[in-house]
C-alpha atoms as a PDB file:
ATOM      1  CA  UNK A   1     182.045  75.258 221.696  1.00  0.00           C
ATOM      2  CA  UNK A   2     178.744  73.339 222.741  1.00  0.00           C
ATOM      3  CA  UNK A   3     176.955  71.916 219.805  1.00  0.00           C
ATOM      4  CA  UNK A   4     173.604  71.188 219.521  1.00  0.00           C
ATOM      5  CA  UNK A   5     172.600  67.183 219.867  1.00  0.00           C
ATOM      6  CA  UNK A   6     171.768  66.927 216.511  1.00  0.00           C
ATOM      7  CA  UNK A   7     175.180  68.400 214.742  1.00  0.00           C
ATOM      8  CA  UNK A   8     177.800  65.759 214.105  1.00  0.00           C
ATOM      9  CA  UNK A   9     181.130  68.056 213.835  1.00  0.00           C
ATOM     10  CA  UNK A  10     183.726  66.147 211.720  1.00  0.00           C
ATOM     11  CA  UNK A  11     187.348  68.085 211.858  1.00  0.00           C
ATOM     12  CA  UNK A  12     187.878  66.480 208.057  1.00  0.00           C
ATOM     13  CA  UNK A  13     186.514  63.556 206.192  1.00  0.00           C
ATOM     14  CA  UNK A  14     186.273  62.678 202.642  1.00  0.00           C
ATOM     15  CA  UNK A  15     182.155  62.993 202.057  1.00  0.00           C
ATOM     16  CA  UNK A  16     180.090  63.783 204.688  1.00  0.00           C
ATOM     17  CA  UNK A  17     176.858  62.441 202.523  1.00  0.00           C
ATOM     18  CA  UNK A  18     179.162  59.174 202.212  1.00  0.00           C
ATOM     19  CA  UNK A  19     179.823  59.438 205.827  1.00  0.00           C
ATOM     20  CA  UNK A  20     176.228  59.765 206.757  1.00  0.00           C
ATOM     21  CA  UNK A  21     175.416  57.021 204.246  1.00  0.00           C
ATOM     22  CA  UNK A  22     177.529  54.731 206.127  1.00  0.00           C
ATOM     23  CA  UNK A  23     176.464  56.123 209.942  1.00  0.00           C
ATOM     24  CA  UNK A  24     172.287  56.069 208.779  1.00  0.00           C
ATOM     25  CA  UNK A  25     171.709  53.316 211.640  1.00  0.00           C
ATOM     26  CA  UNK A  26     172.641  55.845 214.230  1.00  0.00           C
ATOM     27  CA  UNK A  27     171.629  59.128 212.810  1.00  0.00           C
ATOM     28  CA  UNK A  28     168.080  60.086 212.969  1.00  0.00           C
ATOM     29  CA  UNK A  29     165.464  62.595 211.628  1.00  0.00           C
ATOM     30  CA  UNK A  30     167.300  66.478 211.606  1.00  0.00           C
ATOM     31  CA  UNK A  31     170.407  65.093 212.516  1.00  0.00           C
ATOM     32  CA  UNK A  32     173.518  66.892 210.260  1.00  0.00           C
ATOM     33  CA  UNK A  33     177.147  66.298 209.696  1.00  0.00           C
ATOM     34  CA  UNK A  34     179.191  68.525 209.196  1.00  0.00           C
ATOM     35  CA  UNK A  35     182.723  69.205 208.029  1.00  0.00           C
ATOM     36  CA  UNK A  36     185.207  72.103 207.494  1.00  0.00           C
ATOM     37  CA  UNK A  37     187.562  70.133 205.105  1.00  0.00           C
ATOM     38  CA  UNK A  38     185.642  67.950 202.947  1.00  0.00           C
ATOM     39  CA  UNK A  39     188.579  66.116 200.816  1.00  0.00           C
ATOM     40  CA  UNK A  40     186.669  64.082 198.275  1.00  0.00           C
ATOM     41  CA  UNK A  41     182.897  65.309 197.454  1.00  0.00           C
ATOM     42  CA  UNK A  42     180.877  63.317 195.052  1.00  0.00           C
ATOM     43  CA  UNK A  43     178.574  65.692 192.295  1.00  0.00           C
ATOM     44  CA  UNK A  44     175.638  64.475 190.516  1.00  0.00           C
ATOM     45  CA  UNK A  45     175.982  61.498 188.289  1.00  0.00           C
ATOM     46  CA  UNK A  46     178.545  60.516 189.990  1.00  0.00           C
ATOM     47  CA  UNK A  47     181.017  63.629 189.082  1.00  0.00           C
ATOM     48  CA  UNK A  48     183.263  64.184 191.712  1.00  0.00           C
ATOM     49  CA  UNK A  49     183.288  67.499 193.135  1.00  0.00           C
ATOM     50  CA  UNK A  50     186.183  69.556 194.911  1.00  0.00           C
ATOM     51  CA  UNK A  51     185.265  71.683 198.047  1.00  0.00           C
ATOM     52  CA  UNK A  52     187.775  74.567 198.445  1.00  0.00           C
ATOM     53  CA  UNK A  53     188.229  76.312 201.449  1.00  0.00           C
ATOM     54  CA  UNK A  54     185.195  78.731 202.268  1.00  0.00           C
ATOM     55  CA  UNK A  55     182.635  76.044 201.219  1.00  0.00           C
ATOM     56  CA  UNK A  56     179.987  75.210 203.760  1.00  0.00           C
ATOM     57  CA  UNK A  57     179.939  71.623 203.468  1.00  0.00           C
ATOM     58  CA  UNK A  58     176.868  69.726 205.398  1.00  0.00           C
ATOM     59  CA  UNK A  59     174.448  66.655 204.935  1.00  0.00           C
ATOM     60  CA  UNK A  60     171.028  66.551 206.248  1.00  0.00           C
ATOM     61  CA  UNK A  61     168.963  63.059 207.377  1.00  0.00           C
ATOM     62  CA  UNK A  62     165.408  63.044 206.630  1.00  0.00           C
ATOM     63  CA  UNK A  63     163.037  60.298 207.199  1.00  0.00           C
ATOM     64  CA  UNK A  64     160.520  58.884 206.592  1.00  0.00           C
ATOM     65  CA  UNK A  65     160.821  58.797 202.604  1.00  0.00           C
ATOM     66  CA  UNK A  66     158.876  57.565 199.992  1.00  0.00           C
ATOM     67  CA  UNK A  67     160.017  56.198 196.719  1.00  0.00           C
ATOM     68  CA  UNK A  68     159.240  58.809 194.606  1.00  0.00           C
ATOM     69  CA  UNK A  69     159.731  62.213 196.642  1.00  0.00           C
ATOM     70  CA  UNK A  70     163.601  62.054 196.686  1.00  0.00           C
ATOM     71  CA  UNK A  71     163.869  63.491 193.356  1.00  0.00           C
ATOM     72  CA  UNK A  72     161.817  66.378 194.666  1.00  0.00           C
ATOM     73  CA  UNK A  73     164.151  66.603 197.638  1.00  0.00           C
ATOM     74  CA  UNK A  74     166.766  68.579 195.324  1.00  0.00           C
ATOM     75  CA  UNK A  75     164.463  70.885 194.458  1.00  0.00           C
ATOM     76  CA  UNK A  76     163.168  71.709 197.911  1.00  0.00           C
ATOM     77  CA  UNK A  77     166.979  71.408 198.856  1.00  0.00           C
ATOM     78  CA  UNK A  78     167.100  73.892 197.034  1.00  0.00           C
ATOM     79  CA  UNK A  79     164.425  76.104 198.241  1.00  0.00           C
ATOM     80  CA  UNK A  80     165.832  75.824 201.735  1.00  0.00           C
ATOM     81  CA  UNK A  81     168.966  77.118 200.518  1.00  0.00           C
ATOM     82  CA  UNK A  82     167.372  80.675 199.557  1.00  0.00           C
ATOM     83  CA  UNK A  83     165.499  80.924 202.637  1.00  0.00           C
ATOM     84  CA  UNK A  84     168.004  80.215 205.062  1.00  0.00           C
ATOM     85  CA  UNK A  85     170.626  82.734 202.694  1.00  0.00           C
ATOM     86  CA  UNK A  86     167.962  85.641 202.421  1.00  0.00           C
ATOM     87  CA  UNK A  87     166.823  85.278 206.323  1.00  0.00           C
ATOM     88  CA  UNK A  88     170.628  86.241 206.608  1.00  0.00           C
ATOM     89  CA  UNK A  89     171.866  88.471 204.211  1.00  0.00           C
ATOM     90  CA  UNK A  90     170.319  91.495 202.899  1.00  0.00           C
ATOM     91  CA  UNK A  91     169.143  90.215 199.239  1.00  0.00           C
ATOM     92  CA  UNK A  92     167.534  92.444 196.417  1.00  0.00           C
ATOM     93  CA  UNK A  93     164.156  90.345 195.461  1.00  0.00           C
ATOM     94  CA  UNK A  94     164.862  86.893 193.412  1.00  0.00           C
ATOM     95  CA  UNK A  95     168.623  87.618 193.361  1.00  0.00           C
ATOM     96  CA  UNK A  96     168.742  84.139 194.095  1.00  0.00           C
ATOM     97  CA  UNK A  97     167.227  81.554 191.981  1.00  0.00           C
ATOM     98  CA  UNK A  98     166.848  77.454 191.243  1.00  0.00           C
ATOM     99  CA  UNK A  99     168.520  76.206 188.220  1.00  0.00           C
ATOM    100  CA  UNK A 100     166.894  72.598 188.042  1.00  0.00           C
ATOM    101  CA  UNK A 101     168.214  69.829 189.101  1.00  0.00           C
ATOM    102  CA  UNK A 102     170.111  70.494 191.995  1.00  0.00           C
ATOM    103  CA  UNK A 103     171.656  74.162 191.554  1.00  0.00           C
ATOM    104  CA  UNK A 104     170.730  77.516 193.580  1.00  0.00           C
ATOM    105  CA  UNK A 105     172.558  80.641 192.088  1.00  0.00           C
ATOM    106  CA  UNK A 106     173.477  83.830 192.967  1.00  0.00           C
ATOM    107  CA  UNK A 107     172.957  86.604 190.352  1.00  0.00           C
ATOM    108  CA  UNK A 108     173.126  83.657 187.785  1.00  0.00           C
ATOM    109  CA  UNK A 109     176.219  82.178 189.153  1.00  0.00           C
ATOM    110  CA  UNK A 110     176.361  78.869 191.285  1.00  0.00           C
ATOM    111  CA  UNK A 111     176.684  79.561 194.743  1.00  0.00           C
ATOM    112  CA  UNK A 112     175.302  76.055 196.165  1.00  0.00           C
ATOM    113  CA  UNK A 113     174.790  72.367 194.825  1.00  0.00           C
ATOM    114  CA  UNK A 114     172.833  69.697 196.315  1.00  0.00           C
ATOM    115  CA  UNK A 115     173.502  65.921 196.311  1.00  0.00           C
ATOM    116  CA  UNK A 116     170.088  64.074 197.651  1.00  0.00           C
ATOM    117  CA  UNK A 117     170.745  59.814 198.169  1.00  0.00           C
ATOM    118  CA  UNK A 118     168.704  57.722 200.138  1.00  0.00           C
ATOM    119  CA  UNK A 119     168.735  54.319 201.774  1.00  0.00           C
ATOM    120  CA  UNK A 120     164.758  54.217 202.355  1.00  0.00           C
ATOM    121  CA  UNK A 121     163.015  55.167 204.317  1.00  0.00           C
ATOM    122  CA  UNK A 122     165.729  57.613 205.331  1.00  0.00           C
ATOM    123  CA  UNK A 123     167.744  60.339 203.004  1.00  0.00           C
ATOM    124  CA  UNK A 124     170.984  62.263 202.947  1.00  0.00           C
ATOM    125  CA  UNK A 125     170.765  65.703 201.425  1.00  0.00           C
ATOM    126  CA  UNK A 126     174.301  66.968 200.635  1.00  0.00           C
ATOM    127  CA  UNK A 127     174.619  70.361 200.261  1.00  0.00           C
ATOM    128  CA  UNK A 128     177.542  72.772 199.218  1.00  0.00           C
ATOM    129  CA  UNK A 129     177.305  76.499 199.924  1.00  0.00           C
ATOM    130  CA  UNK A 130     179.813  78.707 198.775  1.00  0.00           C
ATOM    131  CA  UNK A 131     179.931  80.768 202.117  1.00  0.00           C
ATOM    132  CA  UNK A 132     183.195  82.260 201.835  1.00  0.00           C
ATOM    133  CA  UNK A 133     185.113  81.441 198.756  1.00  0.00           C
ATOM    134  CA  UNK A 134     188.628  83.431 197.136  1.00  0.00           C
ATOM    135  CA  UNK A 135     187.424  82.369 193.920  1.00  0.00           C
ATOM    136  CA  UNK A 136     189.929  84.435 191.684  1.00  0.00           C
ATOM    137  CA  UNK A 137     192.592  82.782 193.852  1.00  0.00           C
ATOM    138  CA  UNK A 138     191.366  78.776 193.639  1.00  0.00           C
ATOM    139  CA  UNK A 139     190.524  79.465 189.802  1.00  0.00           C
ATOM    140  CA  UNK A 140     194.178  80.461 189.576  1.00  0.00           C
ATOM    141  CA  UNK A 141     195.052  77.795 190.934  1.00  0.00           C
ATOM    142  CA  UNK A 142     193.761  75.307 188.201  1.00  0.00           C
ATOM    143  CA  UNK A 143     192.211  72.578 190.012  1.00  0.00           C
ATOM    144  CA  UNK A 144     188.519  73.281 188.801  1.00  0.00           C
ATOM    145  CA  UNK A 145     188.034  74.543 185.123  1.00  0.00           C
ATOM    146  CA  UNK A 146     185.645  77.301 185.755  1.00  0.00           C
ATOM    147  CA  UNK A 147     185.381  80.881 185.649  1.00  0.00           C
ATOM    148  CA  UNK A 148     184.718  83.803 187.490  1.00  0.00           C
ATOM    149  CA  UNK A 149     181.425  83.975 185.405  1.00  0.00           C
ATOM    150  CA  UNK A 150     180.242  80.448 186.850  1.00  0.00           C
ATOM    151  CA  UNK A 151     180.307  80.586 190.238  1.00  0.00           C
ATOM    152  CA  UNK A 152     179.693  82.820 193.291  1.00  0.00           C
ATOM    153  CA  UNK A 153     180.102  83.141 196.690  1.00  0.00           C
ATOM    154  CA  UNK A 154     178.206  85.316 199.824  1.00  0.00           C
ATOM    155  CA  UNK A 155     181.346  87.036 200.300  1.00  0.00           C
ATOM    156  CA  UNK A 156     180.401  89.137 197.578  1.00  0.00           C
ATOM    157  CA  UNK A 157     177.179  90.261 199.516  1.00  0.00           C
ATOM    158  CA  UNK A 158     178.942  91.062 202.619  1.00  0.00           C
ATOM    159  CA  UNK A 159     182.061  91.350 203.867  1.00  0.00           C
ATOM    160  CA  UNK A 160     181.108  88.984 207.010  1.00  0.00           C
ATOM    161  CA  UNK A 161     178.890  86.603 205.448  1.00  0.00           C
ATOM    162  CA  UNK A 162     176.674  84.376 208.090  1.00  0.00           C
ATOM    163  CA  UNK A 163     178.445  82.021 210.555  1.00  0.00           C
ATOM    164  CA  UNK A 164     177.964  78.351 210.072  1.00  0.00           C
ATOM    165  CA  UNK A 165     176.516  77.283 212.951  1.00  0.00           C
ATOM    166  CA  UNK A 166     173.762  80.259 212.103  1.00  0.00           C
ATOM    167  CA  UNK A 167     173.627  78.803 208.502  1.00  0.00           C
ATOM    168  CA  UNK A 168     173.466  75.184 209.453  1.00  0.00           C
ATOM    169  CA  UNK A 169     170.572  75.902 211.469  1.00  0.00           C
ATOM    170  CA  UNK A 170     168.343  78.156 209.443  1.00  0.00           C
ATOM    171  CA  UNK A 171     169.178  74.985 206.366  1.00  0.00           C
ATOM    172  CA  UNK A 172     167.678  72.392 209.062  1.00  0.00           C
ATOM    173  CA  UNK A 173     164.847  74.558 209.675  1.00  0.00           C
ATOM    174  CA  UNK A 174     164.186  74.866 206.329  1.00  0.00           C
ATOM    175  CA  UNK A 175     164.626  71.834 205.273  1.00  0.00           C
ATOM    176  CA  UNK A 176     162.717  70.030 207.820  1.00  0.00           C
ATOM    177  CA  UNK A 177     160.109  72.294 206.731  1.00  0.00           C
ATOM    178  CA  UNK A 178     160.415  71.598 203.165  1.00  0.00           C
ATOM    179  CA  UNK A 179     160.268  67.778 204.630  1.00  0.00           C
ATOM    180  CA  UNK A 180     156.834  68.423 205.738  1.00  0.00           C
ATOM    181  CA  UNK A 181     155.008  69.759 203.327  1.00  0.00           C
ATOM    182  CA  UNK A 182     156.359  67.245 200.639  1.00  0.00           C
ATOM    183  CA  UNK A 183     155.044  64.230 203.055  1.00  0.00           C
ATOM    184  CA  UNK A 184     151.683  66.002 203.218  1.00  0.00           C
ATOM    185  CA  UNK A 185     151.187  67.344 199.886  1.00  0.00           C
ATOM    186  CA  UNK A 186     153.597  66.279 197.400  1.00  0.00           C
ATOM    187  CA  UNK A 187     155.780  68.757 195.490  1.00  0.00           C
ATOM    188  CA  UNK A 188     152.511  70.554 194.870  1.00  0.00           C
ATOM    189  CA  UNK A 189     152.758  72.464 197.902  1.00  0.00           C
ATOM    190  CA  UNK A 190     156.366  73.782 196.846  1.00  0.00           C
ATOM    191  CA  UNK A 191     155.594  74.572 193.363  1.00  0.00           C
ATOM    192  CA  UNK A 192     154.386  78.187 193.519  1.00  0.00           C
ATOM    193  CA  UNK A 193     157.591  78.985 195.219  1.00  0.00           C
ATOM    194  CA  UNK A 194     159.681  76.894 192.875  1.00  0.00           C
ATOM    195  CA  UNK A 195     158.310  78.321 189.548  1.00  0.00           C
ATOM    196  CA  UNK A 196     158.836  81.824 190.956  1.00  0.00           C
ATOM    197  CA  UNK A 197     162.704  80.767 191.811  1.00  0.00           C
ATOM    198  CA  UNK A 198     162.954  78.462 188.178  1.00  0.00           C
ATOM    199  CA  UNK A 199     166.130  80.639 186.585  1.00  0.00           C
ATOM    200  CA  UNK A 200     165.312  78.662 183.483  1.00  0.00           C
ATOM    201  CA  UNK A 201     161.713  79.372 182.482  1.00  0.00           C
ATOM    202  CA  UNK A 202     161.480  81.411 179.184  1.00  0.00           C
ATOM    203  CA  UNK A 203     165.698  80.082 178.791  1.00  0.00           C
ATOM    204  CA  UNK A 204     166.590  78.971 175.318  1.00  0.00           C
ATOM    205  CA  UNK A 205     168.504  75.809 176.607  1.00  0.00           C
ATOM    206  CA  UNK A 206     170.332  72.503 175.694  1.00  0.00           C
ATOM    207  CA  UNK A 207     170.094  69.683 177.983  1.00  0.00           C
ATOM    208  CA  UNK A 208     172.335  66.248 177.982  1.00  0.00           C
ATOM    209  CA  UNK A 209     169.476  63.503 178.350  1.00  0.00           C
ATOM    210  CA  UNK A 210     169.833  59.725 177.926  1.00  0.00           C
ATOM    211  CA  UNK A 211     169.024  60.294 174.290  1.00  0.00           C
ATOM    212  CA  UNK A 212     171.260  63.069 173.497  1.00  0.00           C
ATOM    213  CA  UNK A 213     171.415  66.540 173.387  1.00  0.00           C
ATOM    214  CA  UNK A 214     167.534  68.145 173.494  1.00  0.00           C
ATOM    215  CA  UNK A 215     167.167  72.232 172.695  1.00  0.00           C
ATOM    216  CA  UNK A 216     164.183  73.893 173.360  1.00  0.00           C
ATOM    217  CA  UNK A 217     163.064  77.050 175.507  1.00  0.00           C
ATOM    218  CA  UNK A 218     162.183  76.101 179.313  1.00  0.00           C
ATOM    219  CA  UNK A 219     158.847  75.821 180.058  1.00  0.00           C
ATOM    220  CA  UNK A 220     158.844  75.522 183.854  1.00  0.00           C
ATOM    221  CA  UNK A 221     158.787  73.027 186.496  1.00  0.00           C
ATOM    222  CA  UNK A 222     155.751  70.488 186.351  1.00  0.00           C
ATOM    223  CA  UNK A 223     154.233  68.533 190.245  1.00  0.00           C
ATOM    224  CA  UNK A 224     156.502  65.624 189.360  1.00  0.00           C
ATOM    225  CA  UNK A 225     159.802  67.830 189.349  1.00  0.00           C
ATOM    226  CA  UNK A 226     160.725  67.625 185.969  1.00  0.00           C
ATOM    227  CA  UNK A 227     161.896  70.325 183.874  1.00  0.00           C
ATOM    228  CA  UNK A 228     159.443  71.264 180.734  1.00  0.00           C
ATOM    229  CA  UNK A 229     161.195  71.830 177.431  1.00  0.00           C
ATOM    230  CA  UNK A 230     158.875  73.386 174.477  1.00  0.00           C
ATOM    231  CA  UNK A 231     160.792  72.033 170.954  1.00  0.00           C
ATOM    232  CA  UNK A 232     160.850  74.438 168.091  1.00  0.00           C
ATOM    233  CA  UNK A 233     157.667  72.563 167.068  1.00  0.00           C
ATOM    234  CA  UNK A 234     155.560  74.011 170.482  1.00  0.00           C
ATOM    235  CA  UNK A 235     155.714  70.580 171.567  1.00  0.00           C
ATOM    236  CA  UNK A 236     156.638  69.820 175.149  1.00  0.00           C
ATOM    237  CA  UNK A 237     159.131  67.148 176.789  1.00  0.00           C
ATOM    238  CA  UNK A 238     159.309  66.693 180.448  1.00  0.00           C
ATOM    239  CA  UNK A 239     162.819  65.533 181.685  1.00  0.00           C
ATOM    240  CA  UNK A 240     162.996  63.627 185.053  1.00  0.00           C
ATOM    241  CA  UNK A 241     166.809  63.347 184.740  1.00  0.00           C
ATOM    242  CA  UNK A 242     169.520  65.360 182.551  1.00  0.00           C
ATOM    243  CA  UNK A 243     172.072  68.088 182.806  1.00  0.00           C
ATOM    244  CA  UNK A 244     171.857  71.685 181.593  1.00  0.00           C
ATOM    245  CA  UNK A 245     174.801  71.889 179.180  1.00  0.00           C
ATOM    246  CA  UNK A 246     173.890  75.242 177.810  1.00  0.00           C
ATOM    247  CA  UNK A 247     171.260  77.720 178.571  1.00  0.00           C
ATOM    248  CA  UNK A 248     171.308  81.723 177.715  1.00  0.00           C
ATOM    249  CA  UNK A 249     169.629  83.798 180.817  1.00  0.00           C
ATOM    250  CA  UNK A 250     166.449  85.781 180.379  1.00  0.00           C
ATOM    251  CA  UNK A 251     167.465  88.330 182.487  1.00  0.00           C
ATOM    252  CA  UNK A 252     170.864  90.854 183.148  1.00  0.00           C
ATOM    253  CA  UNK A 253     171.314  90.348 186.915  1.00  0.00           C
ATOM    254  CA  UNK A 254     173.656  94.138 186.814  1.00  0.00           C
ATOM    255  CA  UNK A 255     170.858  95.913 185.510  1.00  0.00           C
END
């Protein structure tokens, strides 16, 4: 198979972000490595996370970077996800969504994570698509504590769900695009789409901050990229980092 200049095809390797990490001198803007057996994936917060097989497993090098737009990256990550997904499947309207930081899901399940690092002015996004995934056969298997109820895969949409080199390339598109508009106009120019994605807005939710546990009701995604929380008292707290411990959906995705 010819590949295109800028795919970088590993047979296996541990992390492709770490790989790309470590190969950043050599890899330049659009560039993405790829693996089909990704044996030790790193999570957010530095959780380690395990890539079964059927998991479209890819980082993407962006450059330049400033400072403060990699924490938006995840969110347009995430963006670029659902576009490339829904250019390729045949989708009912918002059946994908963003749950902030770093989440897209499917019906309200998972079905893709991102993992954005940098070493300025150039950044790895890592993401993990569940293209393909036997999930009632690797959750019997006990190596992840999840259930069915957590996590999806496209398989479920279609019996043949999108080939990888179509899905790598419609995520580079994307994301380059994504790159774009956040050099010229901050997250700004994503927000409309992001707020229409957010899963969370209008949520009653707990989050795991630095200070402890915070419960509130989502109140959207502000130009900054954090997640809005309205308190009990109508007061709002705007969370650069945290994890979403708990939230109950606003919507039946079966109905």
């Amino acid at each position: 198979m010819s590949l295109p200049p800028w795919l970088h095809w590993l047979d296996e390797c541990p992390s492709t972000n770490t790989w790309a990490l470590q190969s950043l001198d050599r890899l330049a803007q659009g560039d993405v490595v790829f693996t089909p057996r990704q044996t030790a994936g790193r999570g957010q917060q530095g959780r380690s996370w395990y890539a079964p097989p059927g998991v479209l497993t890819a980082s993407f090098v962006l450059q330049p970077l400033a400072p403060q737009e990699l924490p938006w990256l995840s969110l347009a990550a995430g963006l670029a996800v659902i576009h490339a997904v829904e250019d390729l499947l045949p989708l009912p309207a918002l059946a994908l969504g963003i749950k902030w930081p770093n989440d897209v899901l499917l019906w309200g399940r998972k079905v893709a994570g991102v993992l954005c690092e940098a070493r300025l002015p150039k950044a790895v996004v890592g993401v993990g698509l569940n293209r393909q995934v036997d999930w009632p056969r690797v959750l019997a298997g006990g190596t992840m504590d999840l259930s069915p109820t957590q996590v999806a895969s496209l398989s479920e949409v279609s019996d043949t769900p999108p080939e990888v080199m179509l899905l790598l390339t419609q995520l580079r598109n994307y994301l380059l695009q994504a790159h774009g508009v956040i050099r010229r106009q901050g997250l700004t120019g994503l927000l409309p789409q992001l707020c229409q994605r957010d899963v969370l807005s209008g949520c009653p939710l707990v989050v795991h901050t630095s200070d402890g546990m915070l419960s509130g009701v989502g109140a959207g995604i502000d130009i900054w990229g954090r997640l809005q929380v309205q308190r009990a008292d109508g007061t709002v707290q705007a969370l650069a980092v945290g994890r979403v411990v708990r939230w109950e959906p606003s919507r039946r995705w079966d109905e």
